[in-house]
Protein backbone atom coordinates (compact mmCIF):
# COMPACT_ATOMS: atom_id res chain seq x y z
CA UNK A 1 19.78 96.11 -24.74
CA UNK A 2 22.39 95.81 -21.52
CA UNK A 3 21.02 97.24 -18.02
CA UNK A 4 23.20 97.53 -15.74
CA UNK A 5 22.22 97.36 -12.31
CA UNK A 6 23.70 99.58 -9.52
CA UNK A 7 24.22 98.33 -6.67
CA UNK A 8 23.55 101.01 -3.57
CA UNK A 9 26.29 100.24 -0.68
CA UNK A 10 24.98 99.11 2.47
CA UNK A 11 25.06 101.51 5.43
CA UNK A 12 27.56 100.26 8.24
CA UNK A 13 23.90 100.92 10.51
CA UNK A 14 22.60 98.04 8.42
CA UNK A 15 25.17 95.72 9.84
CA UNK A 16 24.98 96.14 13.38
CA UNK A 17 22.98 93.50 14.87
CA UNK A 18 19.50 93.86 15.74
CA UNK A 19 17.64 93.23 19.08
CA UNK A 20 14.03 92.11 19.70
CA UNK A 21 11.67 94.20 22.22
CA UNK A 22 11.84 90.62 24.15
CA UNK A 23 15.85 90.92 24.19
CA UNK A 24 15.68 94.17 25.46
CA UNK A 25 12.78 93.35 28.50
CA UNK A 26 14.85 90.30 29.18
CA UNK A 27 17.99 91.93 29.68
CA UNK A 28 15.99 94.77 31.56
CA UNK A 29 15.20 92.66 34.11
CA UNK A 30 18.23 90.33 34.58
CA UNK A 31 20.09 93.68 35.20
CA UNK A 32 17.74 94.60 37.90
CA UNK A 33 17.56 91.37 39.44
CA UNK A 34 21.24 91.84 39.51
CA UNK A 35 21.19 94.81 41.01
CA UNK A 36 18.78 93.99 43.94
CA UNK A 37 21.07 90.87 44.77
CA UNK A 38 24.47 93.66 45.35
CA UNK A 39 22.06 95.35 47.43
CA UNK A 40 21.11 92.93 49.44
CA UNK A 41 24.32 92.20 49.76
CA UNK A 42 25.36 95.38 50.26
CA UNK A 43 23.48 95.47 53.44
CA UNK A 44 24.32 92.14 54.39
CA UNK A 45 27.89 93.94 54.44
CA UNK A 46 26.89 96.83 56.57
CA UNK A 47 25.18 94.76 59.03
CA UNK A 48 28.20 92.68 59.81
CA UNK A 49 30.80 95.39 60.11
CA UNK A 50 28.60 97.37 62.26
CA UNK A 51 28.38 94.44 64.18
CA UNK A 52 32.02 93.63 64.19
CA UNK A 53 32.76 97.26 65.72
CA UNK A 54 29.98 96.48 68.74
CA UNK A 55 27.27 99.12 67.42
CA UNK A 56 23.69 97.70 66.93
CA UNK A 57 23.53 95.83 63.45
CA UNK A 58 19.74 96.34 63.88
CA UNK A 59 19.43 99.36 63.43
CA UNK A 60 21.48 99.72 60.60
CA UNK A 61 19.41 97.01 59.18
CA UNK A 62 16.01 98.63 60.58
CA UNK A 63 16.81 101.92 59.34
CA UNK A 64 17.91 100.45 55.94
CA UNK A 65 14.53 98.78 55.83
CA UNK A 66 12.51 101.94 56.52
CA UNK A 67 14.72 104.11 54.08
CA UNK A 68 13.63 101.22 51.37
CA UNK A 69 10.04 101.29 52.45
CA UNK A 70 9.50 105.21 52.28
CA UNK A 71 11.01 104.97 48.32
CA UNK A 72 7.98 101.92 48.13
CA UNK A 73 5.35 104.88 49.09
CA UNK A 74 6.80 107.09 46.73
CA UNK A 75 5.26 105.24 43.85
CA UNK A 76 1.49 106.36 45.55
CA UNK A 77 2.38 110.14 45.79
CA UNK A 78 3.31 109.60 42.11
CA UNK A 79 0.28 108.27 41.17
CA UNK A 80 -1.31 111.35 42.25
CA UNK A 81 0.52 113.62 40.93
CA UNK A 82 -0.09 114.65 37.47
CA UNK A 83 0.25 118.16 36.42
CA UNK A 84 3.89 117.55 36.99
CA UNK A 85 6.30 115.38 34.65
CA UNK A 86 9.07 113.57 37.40
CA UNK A 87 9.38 110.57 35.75
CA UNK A 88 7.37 107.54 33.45
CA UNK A 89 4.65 105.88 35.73
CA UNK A 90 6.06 103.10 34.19
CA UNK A 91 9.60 103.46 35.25
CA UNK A 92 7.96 104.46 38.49
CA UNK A 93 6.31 100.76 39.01
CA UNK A 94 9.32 98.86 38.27
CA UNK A 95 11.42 100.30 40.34
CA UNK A 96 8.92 99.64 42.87
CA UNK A 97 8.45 96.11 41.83
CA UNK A 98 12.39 95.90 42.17
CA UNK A 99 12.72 97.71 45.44
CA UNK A 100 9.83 96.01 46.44
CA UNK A 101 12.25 92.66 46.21
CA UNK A 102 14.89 94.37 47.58
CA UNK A 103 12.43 95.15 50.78
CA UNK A 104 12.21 91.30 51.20
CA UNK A 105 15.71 90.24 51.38
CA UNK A 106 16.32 93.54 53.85
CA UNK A 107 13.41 92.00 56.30
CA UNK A 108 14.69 88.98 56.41
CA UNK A 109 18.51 89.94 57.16
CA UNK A 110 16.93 92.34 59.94
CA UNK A 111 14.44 90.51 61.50
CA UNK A 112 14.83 87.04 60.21
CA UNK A 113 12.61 83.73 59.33
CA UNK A 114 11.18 83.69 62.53
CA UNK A 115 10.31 86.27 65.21
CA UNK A 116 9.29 86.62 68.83
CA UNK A 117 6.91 89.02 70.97
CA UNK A 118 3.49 90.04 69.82
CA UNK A 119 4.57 93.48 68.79
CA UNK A 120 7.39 91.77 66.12
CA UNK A 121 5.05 88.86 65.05
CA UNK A 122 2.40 91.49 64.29
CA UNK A 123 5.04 93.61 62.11
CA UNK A 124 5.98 90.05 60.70
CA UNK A 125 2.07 89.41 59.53
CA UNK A 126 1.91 93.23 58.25
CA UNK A 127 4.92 92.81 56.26
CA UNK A 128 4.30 89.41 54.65
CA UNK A 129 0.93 90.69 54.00
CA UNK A 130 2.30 93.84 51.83
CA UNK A 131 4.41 91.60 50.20
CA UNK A 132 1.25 89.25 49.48
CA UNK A 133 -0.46 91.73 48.33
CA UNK A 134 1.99 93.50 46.13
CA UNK A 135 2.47 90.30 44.23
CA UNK A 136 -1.44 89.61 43.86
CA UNK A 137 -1.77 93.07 42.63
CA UNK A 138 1.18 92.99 40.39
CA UNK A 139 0.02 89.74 38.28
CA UNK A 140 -3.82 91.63 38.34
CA UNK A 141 -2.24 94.88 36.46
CA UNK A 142 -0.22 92.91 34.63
CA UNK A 143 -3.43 90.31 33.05
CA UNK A 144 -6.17 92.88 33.56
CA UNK A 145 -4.82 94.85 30.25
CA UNK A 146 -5.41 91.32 27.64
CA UNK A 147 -8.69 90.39 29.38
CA UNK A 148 -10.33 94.05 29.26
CA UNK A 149 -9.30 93.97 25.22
CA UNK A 150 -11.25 90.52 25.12
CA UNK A 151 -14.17 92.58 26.26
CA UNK A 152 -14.04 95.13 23.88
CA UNK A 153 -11.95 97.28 25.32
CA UNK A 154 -11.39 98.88 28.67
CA UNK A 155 -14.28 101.43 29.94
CA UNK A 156 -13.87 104.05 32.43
CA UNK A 157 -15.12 102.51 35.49
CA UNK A 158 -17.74 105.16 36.65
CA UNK A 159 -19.65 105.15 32.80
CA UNK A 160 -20.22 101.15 33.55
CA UNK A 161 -23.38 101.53 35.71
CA UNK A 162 -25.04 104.16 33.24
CA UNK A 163 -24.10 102.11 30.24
CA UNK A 164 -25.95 98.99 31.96
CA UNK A 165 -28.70 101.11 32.64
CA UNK A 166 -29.26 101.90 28.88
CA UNK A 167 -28.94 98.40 27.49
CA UNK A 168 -31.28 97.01 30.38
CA UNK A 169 -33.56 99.97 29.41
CA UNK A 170 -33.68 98.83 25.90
CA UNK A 171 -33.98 95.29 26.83
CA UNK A 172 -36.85 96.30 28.72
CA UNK A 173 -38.07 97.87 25.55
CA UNK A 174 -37.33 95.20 23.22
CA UNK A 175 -39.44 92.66 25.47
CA UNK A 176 -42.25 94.84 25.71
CA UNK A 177 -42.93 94.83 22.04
CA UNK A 178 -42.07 91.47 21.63
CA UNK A 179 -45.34 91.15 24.24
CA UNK A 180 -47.71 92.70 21.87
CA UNK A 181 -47.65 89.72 19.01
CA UNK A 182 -48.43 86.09 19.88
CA UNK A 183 -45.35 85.11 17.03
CA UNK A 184 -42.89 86.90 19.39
CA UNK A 185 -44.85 86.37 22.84
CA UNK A 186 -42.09 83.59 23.46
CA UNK A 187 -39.31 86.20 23.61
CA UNK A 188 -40.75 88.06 26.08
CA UNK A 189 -41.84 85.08 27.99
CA UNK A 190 -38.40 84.43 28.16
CA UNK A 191 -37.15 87.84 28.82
CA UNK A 192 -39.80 87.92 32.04
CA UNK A 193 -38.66 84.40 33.17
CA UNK A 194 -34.73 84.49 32.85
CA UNK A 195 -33.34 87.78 31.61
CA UNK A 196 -35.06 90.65 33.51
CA UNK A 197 -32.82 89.96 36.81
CA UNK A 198 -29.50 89.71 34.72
CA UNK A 199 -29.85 92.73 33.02
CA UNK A 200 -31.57 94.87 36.15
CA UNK A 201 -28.81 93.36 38.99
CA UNK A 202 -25.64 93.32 39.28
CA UNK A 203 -23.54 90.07 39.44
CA UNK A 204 -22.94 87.74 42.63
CA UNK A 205 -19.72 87.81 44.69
CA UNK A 206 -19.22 84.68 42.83
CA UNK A 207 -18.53 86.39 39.60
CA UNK A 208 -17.18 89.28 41.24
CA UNK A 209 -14.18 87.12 42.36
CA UNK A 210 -13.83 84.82 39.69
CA UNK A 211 -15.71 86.17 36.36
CA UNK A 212 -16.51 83.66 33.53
CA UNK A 213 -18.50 82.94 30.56
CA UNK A 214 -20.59 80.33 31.71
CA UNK A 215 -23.93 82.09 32.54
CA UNK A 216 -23.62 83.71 29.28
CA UNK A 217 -23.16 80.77 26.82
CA UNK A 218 -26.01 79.37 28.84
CA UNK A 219 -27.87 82.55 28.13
CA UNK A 220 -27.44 83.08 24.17
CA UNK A 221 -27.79 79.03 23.73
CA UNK A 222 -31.64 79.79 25.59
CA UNK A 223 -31.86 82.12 23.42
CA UNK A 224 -31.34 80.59 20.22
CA UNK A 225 -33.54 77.80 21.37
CA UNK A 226 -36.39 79.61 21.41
CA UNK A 227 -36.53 80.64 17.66
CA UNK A 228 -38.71 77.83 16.65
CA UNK A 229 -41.09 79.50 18.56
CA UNK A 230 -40.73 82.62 16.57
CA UNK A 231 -41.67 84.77 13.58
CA UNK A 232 -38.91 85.89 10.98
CA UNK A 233 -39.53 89.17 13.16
CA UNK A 234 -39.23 87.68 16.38
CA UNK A 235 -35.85 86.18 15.32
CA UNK A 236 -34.89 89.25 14.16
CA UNK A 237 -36.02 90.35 17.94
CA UNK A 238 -34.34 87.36 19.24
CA UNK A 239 -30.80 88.08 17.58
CA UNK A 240 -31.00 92.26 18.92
CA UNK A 241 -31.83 90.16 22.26
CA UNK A 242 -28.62 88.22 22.32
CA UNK A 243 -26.34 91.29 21.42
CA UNK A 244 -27.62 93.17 24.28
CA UNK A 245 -27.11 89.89 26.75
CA UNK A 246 -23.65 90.47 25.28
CA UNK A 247 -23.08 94.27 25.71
CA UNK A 248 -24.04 93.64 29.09
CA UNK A 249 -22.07 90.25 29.96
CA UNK A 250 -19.28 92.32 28.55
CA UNK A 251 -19.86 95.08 31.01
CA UNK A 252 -20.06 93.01 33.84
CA UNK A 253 -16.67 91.42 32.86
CA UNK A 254 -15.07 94.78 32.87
CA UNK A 255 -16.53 96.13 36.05
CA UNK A 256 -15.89 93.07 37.75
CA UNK A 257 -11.62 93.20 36.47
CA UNK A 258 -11.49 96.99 37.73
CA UNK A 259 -12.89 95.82 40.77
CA UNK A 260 -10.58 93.23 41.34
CA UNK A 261 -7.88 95.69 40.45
CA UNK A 262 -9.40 98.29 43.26
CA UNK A 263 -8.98 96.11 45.50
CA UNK A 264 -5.76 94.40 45.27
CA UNK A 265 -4.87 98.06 45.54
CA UNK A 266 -6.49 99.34 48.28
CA UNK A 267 -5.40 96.10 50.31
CA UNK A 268 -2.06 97.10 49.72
CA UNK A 269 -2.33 100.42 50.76
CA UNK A 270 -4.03 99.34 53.95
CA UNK A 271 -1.89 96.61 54.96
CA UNK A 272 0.97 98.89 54.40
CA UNK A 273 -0.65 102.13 56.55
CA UNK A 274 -1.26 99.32 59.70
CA UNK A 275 2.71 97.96 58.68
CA UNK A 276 3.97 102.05 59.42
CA UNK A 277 1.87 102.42 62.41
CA UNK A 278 3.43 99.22 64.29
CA UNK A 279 6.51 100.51 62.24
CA UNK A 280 6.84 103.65 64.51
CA UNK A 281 5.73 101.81 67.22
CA UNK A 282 8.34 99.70 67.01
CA UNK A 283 11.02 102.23 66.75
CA UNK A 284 10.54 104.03 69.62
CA UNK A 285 10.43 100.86 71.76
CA UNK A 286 13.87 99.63 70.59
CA UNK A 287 14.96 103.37 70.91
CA UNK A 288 13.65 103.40 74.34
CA UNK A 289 15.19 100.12 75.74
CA UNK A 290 18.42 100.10 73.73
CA UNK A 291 21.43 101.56 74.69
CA UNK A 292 23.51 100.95 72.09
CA UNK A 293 23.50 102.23 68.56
C-alpha cells in the first residue's frame, strides 16, 4: 500500500536567521563601547568650543565629570532600594560599568595625564583609586558566581559561622567516640593532633586573600593514611571524618569569596566618599579664584 507523505510548509519565522546568546552579549557591548567613545568625544567637542569662545573649558569639563560621577552613585542607592521596581540591577551595573569608562576618558580630557598641587594630585590618587577598585571588584562579581557553584553552591553569608559551628560540633563528636575503642583510637589521635584547630578557627589572612585547596588535599590524603590503623568501623569513622573536613573546607571557600567580594566593595565606596569630599573641595577653590566661566 502507497503512503503519501505530507509535507507541512515551513513558517517564514523558521527562515530568519538565528543568533547565539554570545552574538547578542557581543554585539551588546561593541554598541556600548561605541557609545562611550561619541561621548567622549562629545565632550572633547564641548571643551574646545567653549574654549574657542574664551569661557573656562574646565569647567565644562569639571562639571561634565561630576554630572557622570553622581549617575556612578546612582547604582548604590539602587542597590538599596528594593520594594520599588526602577529598573534590572543588571541593566543598572552595566551602565555603570560603561559610564564608569566614560568617567575615565572625561578625567583625563579635564585634568589630564599629569597634575600639579597637592590638592589635584590627591583628587588624581582618589580617582585612579575608584577606577582601581571598580575594575578589581568588577572581575570579583564577575568569577565569584563559577567558584561559589564549585563549592556547592553559594550560602548566605551570615548562616556560614553557625553552619561551621555544627560540623565542628559533630567532628568533635565523631572523635570522641572514636576515643573510646583502641581499633579507632588512631582517628581521634589524629583528630586531637591536626584537625581540632581547622575545624574550631577560622582560616589565616593567607587563605582569606588567596583561598586554595592545598591544606585540604593534604588533609583527606592524612586521612586516608591512617586506615591501616583502623577497624572496618573506624574506616567507616574515618570516611564521615573526611566529608566533614570537606563541608567545612567548602565553607571556608565560600566565606572567604564573599569576603573578598565585601571588600572590593566597600573599598570602592570609600575611595569614592574621600574622591567627593576633595571633589567639593575642589570646586569651591576654582570657584573662588576663577573669574571666568
Amino acid at each position: 500500500m502507497n503512503t503519501k507523505t505530507q509535507v507541512q510548509p515551513r513558517s517564514h519565522l523558521e527562515t530568519l536567521p538565528t543568533f547565539s546568546a554570545t552574538s547578542i552579549r557581543v554585539g551588546r557591548r561593541l554598541v556600548s563601547i561605541a557609545m562611550v567613545i561619541v561621548g567622549c568625544l562629545t565632550l572633547r567637542v564641548f571643551r574646545d568650543r567653549s574654549a574657542e569662545n574664551l569661557d573656562n573649558e574646565a569647567f565644562v569639563s569639571g562639571y561634565s565629570l561630576a554630572a557622570i560621577c553622581v549617575f556612578l552613585m546612582l547604582l548604590g542607592v539602587r542597590k538599596r532600594v528594593i520594594t520599588t521596581q526602577i529598573g534590572r540591577l543588571a541593566v543598572w551595573q552595566r551602565t555603570h560599568h560603561y559610564l564608569g569608562l566614560l568617567s575615565v576618558g572625561a578625567y583625563a580630557l579635564h585634568a589630564g595625564v599629569l597634575t600639579t598641587g597637592w590638592l589635584e594630585s590627591m583628587l588624581a590618587l582618589s580617582f585612579w583609586a575608584i577606577a582601581l577598585t571598580g575594575l578589581i571588584g568588577w572581575y570579583v562579581n564577575r568569577t565569584s558566581p563559577k567558584l561559589l557553584a564549585a563549592a556547592g553552591g553559594q550560602i548566605l553569608r551570615q548562616d556560614i559561622p553557625e553552619k561551621s559551628k555544627l560540623i565542628a560540633k559533630e567532628a568533635y563528636s565523631l572523635a570522641l567516640t572514636a576515643a573510646g575503642k583502641n581499633d579507632t583510637a588512631a582517628l581521634a589521635d589524629h583528630y586531637q593532633a591536626s584537625l581540632s584547630t581547622f575545624f574550631s578557627a577560622p582560616r589565616g589572612w593567607g587563605y582569606q586573600i588567596r583561598p586554595s585547596g592545598g591544606k585540604r588535599r593534604k588533609m583527606l590524603d592524612d586521612l586516608d593514611n591512617i586506615d591501616r590503623y583502623l577497624s572496618d568501623e573506624g574506616r567507616t569513622q574515618r570516611r564521615v571524618m573526611s566529608v566533614l573536613v570537606r563541608a567545612k573546607d567548602d565553607l571556608d571557600f565560600q566565606s572567604a569569596i564573599q569576603n573578598r567580594i565585601r571588600f572590593w566593595a566597600a573599598s570602592h565606596t570609600w575611595v569614592l566618599g574621600c574622591f567627593v569630599v576633595l571633589s567639593i573641595a575642589h570646586v569651591i577653590i576654582a570657584h573662588r579664584f576663577t573669574s571666568s566661566w
